[in-house]
Structure formats: structure tokens, C-alpha cells
ModelCIF file with pLDDT and N, C-alpha, C, O atoms, coordinates in Angstrom:
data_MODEL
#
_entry.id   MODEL 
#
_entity.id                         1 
_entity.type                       polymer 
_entity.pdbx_number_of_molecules   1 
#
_entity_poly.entity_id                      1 
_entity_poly.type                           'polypeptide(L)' 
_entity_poly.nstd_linkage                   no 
_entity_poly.nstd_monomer                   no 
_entity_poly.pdbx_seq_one_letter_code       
;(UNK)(UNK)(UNK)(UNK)(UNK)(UNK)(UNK)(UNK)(UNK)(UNK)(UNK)(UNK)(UNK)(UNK)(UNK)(UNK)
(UNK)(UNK)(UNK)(UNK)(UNK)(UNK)(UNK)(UNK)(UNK)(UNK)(UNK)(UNK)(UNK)(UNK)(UNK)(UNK)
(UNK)(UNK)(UNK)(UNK)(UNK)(UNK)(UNK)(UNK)(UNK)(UNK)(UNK)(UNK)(UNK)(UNK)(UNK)(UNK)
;
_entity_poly.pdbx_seq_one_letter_code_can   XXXXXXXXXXXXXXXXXXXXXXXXXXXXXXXXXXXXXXXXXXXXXXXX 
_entity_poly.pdbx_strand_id                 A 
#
loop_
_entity_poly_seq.entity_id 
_entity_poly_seq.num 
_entity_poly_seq.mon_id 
_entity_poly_seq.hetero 
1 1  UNK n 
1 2  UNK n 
1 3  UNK n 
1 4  UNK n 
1 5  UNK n 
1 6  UNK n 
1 7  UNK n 
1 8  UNK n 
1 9  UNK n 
1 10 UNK n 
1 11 UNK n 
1 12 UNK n 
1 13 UNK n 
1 14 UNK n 
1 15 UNK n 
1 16 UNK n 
1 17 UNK n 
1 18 UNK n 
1 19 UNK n 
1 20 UNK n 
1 21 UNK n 
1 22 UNK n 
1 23 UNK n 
1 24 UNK n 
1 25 UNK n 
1 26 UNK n 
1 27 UNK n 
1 28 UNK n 
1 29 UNK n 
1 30 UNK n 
1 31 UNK n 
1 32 UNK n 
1 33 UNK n 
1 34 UNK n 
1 35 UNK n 
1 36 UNK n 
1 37 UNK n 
1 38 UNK n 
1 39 UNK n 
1 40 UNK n 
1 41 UNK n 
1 42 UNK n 
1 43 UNK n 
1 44 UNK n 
1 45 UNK n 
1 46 UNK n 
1 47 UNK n 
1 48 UNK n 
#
_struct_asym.id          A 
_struct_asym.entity_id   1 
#
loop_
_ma_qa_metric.id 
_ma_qa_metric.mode 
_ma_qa_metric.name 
_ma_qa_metric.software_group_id 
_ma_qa_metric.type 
1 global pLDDT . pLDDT 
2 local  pLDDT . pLDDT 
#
_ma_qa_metric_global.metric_id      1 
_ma_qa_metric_global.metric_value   94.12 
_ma_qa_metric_global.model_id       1 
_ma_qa_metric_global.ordinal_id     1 
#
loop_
_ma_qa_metric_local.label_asym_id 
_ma_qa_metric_local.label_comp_id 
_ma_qa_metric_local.label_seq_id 
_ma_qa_metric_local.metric_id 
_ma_qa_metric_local.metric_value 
_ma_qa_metric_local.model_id 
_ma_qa_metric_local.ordinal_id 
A UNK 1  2 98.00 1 1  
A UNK 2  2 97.00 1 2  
A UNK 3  2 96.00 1 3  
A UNK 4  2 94.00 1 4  
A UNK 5  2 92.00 1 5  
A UNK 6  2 90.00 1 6  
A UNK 7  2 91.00 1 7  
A UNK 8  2 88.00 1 8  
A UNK 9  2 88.00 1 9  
A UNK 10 2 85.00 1 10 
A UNK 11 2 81.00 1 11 
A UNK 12 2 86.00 1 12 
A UNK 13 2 86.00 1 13 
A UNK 14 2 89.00 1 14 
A UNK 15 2 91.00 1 15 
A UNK 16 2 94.00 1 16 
A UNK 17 2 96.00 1 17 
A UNK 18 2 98.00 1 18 
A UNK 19 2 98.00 1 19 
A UNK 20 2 98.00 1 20 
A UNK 21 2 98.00 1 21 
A UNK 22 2 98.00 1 22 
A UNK 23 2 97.00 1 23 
A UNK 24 2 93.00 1 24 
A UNK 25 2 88.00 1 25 
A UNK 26 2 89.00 1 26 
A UNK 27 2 90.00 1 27 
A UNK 28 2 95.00 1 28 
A UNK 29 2 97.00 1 29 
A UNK 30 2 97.00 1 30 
A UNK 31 2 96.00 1 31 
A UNK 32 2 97.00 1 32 
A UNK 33 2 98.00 1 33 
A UNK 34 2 97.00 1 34 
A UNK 35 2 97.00 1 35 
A UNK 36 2 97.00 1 36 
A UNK 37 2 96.00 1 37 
A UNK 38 2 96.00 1 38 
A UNK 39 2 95.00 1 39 
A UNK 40 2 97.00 1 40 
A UNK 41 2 96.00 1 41 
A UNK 42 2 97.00 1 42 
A UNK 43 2 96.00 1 43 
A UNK 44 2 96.00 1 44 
A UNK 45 2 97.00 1 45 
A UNK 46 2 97.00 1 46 
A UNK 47 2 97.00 1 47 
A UNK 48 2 98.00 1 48 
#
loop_
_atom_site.group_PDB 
_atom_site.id 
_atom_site.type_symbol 
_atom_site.label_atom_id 
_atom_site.label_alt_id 
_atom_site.label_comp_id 
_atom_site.label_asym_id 
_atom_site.label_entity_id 
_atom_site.label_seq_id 
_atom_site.pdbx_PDB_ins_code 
_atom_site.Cartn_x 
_atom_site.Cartn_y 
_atom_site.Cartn_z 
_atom_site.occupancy 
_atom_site.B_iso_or_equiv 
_atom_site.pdbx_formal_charge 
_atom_site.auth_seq_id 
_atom_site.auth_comp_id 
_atom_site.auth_asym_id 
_atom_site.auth_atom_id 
_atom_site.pdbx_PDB_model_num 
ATOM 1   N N  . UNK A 1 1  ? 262.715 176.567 -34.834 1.00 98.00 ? 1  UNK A N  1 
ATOM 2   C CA . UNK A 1 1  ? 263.254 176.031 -36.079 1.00 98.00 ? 1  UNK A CA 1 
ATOM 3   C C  . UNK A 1 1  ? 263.026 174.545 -36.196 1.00 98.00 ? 1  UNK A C  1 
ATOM 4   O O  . UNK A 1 1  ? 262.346 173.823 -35.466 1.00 98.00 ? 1  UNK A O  1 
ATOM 5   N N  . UNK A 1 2  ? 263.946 174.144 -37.585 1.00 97.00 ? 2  UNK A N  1 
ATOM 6   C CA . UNK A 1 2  ? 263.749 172.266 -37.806 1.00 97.00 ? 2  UNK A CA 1 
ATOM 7   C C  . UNK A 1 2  ? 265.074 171.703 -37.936 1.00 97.00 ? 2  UNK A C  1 
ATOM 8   O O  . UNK A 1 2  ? 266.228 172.133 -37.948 1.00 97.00 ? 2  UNK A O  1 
ATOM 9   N N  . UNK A 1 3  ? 264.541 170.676 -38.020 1.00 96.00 ? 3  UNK A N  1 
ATOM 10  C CA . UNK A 1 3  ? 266.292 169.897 -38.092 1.00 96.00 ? 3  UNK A CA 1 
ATOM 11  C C  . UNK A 1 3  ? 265.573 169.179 -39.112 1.00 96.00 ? 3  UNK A C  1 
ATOM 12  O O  . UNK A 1 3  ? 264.422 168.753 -39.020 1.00 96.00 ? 3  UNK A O  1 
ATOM 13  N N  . UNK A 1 4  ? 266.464 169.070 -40.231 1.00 94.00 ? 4  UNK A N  1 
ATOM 14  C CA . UNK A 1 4  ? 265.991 168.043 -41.447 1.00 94.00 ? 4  UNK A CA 1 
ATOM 15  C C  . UNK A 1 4  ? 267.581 167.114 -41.466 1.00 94.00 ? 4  UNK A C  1 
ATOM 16  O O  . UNK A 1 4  ? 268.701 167.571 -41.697 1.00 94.00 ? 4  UNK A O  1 
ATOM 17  N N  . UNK A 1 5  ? 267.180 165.652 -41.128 1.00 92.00 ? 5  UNK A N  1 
ATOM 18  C CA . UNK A 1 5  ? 268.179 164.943 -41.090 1.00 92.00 ? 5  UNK A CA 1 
ATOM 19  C C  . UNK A 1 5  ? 268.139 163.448 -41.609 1.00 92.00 ? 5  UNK A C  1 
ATOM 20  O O  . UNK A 1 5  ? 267.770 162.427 -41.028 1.00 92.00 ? 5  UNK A O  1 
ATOM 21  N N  . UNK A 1 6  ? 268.884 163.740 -43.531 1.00 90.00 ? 6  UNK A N  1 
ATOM 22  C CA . UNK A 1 6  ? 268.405 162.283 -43.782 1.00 90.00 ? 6  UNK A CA 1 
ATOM 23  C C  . UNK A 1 6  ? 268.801 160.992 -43.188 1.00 90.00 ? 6  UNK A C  1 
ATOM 24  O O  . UNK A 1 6  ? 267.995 160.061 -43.168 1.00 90.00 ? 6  UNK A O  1 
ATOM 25  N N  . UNK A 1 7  ? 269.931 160.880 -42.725 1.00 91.00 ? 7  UNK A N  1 
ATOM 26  C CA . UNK A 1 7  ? 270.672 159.697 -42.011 1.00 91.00 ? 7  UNK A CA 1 
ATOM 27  C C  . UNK A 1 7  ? 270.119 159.900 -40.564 1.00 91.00 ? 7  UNK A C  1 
ATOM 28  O O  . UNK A 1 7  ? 270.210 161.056 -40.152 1.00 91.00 ? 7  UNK A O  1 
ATOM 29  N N  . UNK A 1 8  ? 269.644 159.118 -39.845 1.00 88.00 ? 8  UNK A N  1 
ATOM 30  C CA . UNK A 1 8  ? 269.481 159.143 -38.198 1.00 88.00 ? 8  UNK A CA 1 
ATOM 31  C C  . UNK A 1 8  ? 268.569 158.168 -37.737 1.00 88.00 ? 8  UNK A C  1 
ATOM 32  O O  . UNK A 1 8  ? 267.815 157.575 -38.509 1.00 88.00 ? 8  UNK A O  1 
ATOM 33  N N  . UNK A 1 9  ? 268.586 158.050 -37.001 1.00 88.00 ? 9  UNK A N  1 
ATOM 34  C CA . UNK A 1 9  ? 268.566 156.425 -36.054 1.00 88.00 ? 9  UNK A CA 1 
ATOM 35  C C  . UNK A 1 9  ? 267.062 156.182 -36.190 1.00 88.00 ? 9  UNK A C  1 
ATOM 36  O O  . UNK A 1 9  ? 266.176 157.001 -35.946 1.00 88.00 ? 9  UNK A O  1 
ATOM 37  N N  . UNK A 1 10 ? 266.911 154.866 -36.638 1.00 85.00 ? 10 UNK A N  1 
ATOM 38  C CA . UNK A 1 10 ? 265.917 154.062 -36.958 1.00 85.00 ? 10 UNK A CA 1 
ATOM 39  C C  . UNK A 1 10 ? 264.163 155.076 -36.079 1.00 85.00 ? 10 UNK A C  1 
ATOM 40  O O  . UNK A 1 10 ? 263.161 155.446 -36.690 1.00 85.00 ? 10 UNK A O  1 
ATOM 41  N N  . UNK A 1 11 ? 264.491 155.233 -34.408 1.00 81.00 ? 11 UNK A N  1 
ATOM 42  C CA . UNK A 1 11 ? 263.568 155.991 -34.144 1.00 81.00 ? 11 UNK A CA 1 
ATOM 43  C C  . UNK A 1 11 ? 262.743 156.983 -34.275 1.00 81.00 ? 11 UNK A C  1 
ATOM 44  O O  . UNK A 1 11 ? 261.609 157.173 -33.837 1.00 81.00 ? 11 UNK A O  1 
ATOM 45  N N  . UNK A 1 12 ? 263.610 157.744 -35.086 1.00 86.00 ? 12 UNK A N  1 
ATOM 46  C CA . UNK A 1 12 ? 263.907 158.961 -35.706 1.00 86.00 ? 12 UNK A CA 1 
ATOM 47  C C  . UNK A 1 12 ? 262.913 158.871 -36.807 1.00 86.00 ? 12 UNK A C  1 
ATOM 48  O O  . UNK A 1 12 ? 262.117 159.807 -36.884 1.00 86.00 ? 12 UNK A O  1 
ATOM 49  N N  . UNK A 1 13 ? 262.811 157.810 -37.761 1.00 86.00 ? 13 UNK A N  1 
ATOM 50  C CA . UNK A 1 13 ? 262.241 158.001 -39.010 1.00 86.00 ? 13 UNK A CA 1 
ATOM 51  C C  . UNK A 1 13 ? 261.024 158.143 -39.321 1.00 86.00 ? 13 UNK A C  1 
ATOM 52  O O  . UNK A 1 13 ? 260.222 157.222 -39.167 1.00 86.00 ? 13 UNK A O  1 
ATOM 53  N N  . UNK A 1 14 ? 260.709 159.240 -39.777 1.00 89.00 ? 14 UNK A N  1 
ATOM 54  C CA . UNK A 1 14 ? 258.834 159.773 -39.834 1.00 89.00 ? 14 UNK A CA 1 
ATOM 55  C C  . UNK A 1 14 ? 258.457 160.092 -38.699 1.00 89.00 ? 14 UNK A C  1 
ATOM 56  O O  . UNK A 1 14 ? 257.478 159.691 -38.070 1.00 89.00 ? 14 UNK A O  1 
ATOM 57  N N  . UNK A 1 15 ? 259.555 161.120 -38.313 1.00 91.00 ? 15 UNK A N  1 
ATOM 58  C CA . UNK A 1 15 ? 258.727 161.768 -36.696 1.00 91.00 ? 15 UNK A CA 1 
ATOM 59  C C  . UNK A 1 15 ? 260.036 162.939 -37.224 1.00 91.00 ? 15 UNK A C  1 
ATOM 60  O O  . UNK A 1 15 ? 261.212 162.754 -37.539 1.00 91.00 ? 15 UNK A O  1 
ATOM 61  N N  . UNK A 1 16 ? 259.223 164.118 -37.142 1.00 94.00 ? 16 UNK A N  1 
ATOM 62  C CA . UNK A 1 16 ? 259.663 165.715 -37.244 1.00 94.00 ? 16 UNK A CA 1 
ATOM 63  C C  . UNK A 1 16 ? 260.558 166.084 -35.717 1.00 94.00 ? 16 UNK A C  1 
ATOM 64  O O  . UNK A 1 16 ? 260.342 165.790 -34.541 1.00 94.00 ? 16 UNK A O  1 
ATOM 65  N N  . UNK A 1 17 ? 261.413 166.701 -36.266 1.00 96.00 ? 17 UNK A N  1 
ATOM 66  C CA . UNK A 1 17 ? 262.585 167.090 -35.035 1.00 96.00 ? 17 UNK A CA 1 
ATOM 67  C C  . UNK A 1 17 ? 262.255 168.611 -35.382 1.00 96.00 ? 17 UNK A C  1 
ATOM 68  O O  . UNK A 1 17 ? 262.062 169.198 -36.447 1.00 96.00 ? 17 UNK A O  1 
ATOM 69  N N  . UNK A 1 18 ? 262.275 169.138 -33.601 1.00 98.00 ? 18 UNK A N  1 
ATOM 70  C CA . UNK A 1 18 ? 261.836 170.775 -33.935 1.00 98.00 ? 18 UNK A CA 1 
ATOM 71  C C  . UNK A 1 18 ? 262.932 171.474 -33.061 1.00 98.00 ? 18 UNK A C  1 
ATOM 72  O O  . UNK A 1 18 ? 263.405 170.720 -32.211 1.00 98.00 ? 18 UNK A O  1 
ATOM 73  N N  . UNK A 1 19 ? 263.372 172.566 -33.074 1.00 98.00 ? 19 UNK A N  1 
ATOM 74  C CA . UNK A 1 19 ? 264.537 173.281 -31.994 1.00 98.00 ? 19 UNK A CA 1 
ATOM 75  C C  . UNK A 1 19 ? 263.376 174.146 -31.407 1.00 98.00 ? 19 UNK A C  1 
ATOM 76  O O  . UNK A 1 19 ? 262.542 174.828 -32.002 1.00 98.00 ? 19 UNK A O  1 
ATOM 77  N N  . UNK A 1 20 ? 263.556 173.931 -30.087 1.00 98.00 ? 20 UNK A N  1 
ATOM 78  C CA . UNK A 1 20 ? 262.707 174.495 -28.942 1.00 98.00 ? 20 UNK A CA 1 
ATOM 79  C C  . UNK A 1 20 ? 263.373 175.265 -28.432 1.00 98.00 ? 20 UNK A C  1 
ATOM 80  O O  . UNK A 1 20 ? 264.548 174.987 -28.191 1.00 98.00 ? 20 UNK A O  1 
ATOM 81  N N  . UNK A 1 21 ? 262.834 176.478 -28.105 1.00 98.00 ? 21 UNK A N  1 
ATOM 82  C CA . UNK A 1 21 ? 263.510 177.325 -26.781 1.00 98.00 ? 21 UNK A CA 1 
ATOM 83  C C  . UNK A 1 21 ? 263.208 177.435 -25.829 1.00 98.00 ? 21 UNK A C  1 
ATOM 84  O O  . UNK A 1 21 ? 262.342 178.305 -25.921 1.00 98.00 ? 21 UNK A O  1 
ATOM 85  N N  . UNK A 1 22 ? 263.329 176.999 -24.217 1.00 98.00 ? 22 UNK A N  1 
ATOM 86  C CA . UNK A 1 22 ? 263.013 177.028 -23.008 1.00 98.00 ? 22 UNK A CA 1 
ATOM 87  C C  . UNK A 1 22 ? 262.237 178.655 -22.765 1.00 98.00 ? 22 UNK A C  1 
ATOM 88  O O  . UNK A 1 22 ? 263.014 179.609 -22.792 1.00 98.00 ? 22 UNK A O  1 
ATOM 89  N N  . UNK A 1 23 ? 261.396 178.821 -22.636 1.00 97.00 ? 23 UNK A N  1 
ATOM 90  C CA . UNK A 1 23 ? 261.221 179.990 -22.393 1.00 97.00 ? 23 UNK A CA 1 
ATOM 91  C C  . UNK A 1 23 ? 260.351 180.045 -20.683 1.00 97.00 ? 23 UNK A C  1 
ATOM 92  O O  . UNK A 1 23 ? 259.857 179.123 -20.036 1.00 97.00 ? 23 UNK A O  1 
ATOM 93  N N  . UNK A 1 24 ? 260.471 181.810 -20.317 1.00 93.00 ? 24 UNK A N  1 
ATOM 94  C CA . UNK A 1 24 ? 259.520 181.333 -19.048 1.00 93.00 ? 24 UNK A CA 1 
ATOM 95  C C  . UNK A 1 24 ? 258.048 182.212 -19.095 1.00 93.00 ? 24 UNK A C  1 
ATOM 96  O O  . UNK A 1 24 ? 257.515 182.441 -20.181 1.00 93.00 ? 24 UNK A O  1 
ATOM 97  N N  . UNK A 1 25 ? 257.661 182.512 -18.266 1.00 88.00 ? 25 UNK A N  1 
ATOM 98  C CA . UNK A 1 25 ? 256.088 182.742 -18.179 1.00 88.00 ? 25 UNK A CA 1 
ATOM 99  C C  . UNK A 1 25 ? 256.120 184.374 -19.242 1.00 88.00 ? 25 UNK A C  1 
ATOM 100 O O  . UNK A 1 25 ? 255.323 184.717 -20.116 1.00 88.00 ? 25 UNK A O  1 
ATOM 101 N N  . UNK A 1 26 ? 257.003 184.891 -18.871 1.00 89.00 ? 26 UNK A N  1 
ATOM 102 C CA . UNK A 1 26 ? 257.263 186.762 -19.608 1.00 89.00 ? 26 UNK A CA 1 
ATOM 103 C C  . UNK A 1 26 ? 257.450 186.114 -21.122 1.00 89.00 ? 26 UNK A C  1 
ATOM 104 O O  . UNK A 1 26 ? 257.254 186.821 -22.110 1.00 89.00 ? 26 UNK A O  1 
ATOM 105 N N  . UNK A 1 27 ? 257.888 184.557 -21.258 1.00 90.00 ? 27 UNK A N  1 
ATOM 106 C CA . UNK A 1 27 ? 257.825 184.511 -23.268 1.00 90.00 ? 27 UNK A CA 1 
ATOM 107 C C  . UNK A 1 27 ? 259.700 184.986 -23.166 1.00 90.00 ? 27 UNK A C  1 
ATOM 108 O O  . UNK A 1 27 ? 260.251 184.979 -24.268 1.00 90.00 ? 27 UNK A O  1 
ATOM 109 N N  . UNK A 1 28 ? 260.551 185.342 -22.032 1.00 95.00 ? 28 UNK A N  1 
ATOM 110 C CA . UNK A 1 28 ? 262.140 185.467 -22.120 1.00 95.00 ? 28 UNK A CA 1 
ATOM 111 C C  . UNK A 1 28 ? 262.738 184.466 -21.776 1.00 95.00 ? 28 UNK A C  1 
ATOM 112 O O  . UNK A 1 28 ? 262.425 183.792 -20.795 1.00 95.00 ? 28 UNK A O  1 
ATOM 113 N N  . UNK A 1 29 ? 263.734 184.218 -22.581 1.00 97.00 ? 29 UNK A N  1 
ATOM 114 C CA . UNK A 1 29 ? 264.527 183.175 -22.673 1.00 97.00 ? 29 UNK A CA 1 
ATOM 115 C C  . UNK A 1 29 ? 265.157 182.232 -21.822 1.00 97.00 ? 29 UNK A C  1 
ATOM 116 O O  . UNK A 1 29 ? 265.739 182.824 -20.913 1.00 97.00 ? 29 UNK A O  1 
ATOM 117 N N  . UNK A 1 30 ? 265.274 180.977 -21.753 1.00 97.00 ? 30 UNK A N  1 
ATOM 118 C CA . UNK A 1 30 ? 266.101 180.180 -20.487 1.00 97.00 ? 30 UNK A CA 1 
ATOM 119 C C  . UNK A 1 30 ? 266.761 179.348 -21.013 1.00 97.00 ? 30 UNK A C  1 
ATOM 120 O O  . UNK A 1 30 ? 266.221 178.442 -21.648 1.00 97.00 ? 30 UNK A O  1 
ATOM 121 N N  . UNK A 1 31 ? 268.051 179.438 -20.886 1.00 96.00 ? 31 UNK A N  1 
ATOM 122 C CA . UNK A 1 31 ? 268.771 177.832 -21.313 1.00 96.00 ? 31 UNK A CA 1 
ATOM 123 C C  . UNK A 1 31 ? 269.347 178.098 -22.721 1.00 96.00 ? 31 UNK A C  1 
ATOM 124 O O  . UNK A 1 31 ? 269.473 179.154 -23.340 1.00 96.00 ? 31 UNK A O  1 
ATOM 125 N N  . UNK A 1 32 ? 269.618 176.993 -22.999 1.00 97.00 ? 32 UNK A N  1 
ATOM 126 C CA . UNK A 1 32 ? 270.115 176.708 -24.473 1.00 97.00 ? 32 UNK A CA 1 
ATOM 127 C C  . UNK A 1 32 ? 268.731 176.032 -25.145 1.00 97.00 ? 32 UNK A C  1 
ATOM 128 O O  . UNK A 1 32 ? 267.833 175.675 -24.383 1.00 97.00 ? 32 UNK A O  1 
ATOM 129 N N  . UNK A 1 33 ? 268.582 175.860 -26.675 1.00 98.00 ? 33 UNK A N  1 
ATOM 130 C CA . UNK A 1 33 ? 267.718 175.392 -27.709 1.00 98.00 ? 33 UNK A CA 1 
ATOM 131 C C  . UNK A 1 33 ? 268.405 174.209 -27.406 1.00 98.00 ? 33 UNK A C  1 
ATOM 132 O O  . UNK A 1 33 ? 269.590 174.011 -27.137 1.00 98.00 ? 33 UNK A O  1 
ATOM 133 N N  . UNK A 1 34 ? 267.135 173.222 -27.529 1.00 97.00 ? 34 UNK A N  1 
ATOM 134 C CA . UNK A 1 34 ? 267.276 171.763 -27.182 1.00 97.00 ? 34 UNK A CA 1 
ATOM 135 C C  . UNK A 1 34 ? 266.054 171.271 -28.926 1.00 97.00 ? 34 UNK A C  1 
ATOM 136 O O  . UNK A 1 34 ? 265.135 171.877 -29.477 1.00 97.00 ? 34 UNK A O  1 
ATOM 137 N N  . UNK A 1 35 ? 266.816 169.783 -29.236 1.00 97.00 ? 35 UNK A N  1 
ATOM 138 C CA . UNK A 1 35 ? 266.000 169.155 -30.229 1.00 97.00 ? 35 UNK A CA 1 
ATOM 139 C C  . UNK A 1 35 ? 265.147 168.240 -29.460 1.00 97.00 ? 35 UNK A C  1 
ATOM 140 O O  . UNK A 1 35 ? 265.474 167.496 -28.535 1.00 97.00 ? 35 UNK A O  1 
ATOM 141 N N  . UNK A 1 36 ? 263.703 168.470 -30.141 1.00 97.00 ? 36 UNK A N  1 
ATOM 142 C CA . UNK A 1 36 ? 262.474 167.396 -29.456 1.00 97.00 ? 36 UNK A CA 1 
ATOM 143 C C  . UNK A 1 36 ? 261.603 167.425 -30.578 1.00 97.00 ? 36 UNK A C  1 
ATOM 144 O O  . UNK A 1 36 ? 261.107 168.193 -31.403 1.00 97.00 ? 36 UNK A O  1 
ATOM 145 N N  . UNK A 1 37 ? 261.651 166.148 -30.202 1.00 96.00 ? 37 UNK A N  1 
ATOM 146 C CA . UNK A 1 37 ? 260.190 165.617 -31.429 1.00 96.00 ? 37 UNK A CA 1 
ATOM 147 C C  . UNK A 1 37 ? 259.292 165.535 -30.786 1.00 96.00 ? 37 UNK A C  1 
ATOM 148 O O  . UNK A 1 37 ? 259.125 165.264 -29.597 1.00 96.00 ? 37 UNK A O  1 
ATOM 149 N N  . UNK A 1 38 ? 258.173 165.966 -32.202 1.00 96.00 ? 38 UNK A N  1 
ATOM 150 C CA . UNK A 1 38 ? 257.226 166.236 -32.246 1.00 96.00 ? 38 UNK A CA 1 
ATOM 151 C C  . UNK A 1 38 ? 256.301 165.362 -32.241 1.00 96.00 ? 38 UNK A C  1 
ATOM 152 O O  . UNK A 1 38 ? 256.542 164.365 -32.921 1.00 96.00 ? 38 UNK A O  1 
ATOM 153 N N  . UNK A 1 39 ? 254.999 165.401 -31.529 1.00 95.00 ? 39 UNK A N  1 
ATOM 154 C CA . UNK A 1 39 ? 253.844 164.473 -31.245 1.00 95.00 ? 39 UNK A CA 1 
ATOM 155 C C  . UNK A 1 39 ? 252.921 165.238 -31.533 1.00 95.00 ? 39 UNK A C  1 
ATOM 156 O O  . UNK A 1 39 ? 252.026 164.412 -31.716 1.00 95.00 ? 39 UNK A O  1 
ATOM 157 N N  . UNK A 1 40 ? 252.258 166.660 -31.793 1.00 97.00 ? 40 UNK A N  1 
ATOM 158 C CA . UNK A 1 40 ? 251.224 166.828 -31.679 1.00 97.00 ? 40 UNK A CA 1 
ATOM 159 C C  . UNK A 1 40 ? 251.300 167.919 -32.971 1.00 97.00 ? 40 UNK A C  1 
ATOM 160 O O  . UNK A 1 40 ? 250.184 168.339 -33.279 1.00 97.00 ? 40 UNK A O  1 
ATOM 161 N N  . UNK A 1 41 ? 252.181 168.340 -33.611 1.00 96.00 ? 41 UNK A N  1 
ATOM 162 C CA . UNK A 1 41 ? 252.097 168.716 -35.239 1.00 96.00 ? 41 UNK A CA 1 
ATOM 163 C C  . UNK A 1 41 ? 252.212 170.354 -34.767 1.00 96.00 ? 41 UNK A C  1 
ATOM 164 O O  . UNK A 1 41 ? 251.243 171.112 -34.717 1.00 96.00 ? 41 UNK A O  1 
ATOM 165 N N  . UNK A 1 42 ? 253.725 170.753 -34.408 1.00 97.00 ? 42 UNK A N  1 
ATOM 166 C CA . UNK A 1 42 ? 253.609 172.024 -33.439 1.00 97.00 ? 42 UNK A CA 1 
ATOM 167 C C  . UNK A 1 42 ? 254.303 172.598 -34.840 1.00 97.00 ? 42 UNK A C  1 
ATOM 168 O O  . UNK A 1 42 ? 254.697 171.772 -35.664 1.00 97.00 ? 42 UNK A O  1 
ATOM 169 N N  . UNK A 1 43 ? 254.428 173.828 -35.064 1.00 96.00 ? 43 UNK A N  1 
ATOM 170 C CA . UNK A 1 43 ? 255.094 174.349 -36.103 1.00 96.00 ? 43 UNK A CA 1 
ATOM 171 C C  . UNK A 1 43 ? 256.206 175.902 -35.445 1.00 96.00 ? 43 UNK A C  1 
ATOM 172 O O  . UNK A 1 43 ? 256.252 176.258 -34.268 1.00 96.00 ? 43 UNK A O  1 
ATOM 173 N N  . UNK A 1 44 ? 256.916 176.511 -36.530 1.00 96.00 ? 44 UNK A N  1 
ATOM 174 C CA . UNK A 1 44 ? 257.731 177.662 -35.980 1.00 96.00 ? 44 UNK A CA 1 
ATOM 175 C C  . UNK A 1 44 ? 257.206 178.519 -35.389 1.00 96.00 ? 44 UNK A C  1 
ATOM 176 O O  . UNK A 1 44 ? 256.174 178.837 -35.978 1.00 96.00 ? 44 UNK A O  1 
ATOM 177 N N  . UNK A 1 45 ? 257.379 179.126 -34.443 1.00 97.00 ? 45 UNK A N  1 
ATOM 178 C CA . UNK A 1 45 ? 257.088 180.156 -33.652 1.00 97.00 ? 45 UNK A CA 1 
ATOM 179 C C  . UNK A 1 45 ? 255.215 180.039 -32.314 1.00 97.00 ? 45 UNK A C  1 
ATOM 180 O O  . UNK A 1 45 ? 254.633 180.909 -31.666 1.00 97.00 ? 45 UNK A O  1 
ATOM 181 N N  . UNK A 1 46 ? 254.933 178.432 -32.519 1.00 97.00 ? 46 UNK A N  1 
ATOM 182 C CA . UNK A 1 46 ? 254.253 178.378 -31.347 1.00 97.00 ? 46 UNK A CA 1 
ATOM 183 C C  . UNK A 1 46 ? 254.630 178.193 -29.706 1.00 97.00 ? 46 UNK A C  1 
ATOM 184 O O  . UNK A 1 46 ? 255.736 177.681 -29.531 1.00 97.00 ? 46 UNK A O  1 
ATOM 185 N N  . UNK A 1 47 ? 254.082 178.440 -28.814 1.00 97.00 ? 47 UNK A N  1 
ATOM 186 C CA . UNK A 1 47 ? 254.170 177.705 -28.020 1.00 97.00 ? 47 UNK A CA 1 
ATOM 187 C C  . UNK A 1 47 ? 254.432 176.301 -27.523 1.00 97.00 ? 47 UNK A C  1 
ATOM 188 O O  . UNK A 1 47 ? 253.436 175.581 -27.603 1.00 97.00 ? 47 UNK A O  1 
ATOM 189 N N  . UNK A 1 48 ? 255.033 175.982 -27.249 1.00 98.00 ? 48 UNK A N  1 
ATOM 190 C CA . UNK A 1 48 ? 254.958 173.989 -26.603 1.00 98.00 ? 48 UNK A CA 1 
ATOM 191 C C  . UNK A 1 48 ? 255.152 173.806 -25.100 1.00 98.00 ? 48 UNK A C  1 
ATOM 192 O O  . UNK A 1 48 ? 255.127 172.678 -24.607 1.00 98.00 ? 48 UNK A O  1 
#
């Protein structure tokens, strides 16, 4: 998923926030969804 957030800290601005899911090698789940921005223009449901 995305996080669309108009108010947020100066670093933040013009850089895409994505919700990641830890996953392991089988593609099944680990952890909790963590927010990380984006550097390389990843979209819903790829790999990272």
C-alpha cells in the first residue's frame, strides 16, 4: 500500500511513502508492515 500525507516533515516532501511487508524467501509473511520510502519508483504488489 501508500501513505498519502499532506502535513509531514520537511524530509518527507516529494519522496513517496510505501507500506512494506517483511516477507521471507516462500513470499509468507514476517513481522508487522513498516513505512519506507521510496528510491527506486517501486509500486503495489512488487517485490523490494
Amino acid at each position: 500500500g501508500m501513505v498519502v500525507a499532506t502535513r509531514k516533515e520537511e524530509d518527507f516532501v516529494g519522496k513517496k511513502l510505501l507500506i512494506v511487508q517483511p516477507i521471507d524467501d516462500k513470499e509468507e509473511v514476517l513481522g508487522h508492515p513498516e513505512v519506507a520510502v521510496d528510491s527506486v519508483g517501486a509500486g503495489t504488489g512488487e517485490l523490494v
